[in-house]
Protein backbone atom coordinates (compact mmCIF):
# COMPACT_ATOMS: atom_id res chain seq x y z
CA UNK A 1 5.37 8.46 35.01
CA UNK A 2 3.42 5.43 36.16
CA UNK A 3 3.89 1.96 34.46
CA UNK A 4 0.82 2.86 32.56
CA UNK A 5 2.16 5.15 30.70
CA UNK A 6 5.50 3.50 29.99
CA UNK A 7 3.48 0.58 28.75
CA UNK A 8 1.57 2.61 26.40
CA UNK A 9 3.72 3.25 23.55
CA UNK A 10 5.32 -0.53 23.63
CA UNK A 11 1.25 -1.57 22.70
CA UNK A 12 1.17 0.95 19.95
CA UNK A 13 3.97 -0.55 18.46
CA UNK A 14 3.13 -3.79 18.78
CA UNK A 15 -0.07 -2.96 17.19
CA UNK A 16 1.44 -1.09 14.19
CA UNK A 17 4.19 -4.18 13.47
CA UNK A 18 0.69 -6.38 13.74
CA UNK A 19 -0.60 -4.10 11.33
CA UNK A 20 2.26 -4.08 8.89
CA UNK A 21 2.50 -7.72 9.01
CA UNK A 22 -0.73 -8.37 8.54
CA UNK A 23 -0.83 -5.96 5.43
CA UNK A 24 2.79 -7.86 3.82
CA UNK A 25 0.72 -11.10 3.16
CA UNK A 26 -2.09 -8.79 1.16
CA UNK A 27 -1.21 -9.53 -2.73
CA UNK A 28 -1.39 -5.70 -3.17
CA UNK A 29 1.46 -4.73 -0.72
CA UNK A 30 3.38 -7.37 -2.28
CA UNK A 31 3.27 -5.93 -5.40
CA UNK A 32 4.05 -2.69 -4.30
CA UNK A 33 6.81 -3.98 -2.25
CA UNK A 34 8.48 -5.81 -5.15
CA UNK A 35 10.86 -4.95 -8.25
CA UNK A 36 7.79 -4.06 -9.83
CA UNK A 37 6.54 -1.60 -7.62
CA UNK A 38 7.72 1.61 -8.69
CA UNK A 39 6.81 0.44 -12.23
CA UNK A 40 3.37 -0.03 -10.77
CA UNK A 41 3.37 3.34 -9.16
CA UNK A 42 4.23 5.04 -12.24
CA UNK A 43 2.04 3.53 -14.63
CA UNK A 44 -1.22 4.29 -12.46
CA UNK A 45 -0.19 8.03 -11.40
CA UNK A 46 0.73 8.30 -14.92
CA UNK A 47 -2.68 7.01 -16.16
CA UNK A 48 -5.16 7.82 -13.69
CA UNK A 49 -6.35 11.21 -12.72
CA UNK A 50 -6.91 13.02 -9.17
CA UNK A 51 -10.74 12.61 -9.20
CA UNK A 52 -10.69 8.72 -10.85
CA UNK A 53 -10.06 5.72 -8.37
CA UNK A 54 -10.59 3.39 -10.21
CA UNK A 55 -10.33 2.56 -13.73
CA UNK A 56 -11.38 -1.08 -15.63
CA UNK A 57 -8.66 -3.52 -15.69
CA UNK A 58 -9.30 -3.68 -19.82
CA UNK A 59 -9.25 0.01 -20.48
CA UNK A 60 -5.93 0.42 -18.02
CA UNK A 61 -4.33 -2.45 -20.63
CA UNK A 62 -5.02 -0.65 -23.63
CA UNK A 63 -3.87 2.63 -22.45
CA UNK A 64 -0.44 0.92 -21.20
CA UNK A 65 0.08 -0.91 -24.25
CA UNK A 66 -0.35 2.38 -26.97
């Protein structure tokens, strides 16, 4: 093994912790990360279906709140 490939994985790590840093400051990680995440989880695999992305912010509150 040459220094090369010693060196390798050390840069893939460093990348990934980069990575994950960089994606702890985004306000949806933060969300997901917080006491409110699994609530958040559940609430959109509850409401959204396999084939829908996406749903309106207005129609998501009305389906939460009946």
């Amino acid at each position: 093994m040459g220094i090369s490939s010693v060196g390798e994985p050390c840069m893939k790590a460093s990348t990934a912790i980069a990575t994950f840093r960089r994606l702890r400051t985004q306000p949806l990680w933060r969300l997901l990360a917080s006491d409110h995440g699994p609530l958040t989880l559940g609430l959109l695999q509850t409401h959204l279906y396999e084939s829908e992305r996406g749903l309106p912010a207005s129609i998501f509150h009305a389906i939460c709140q009946a």
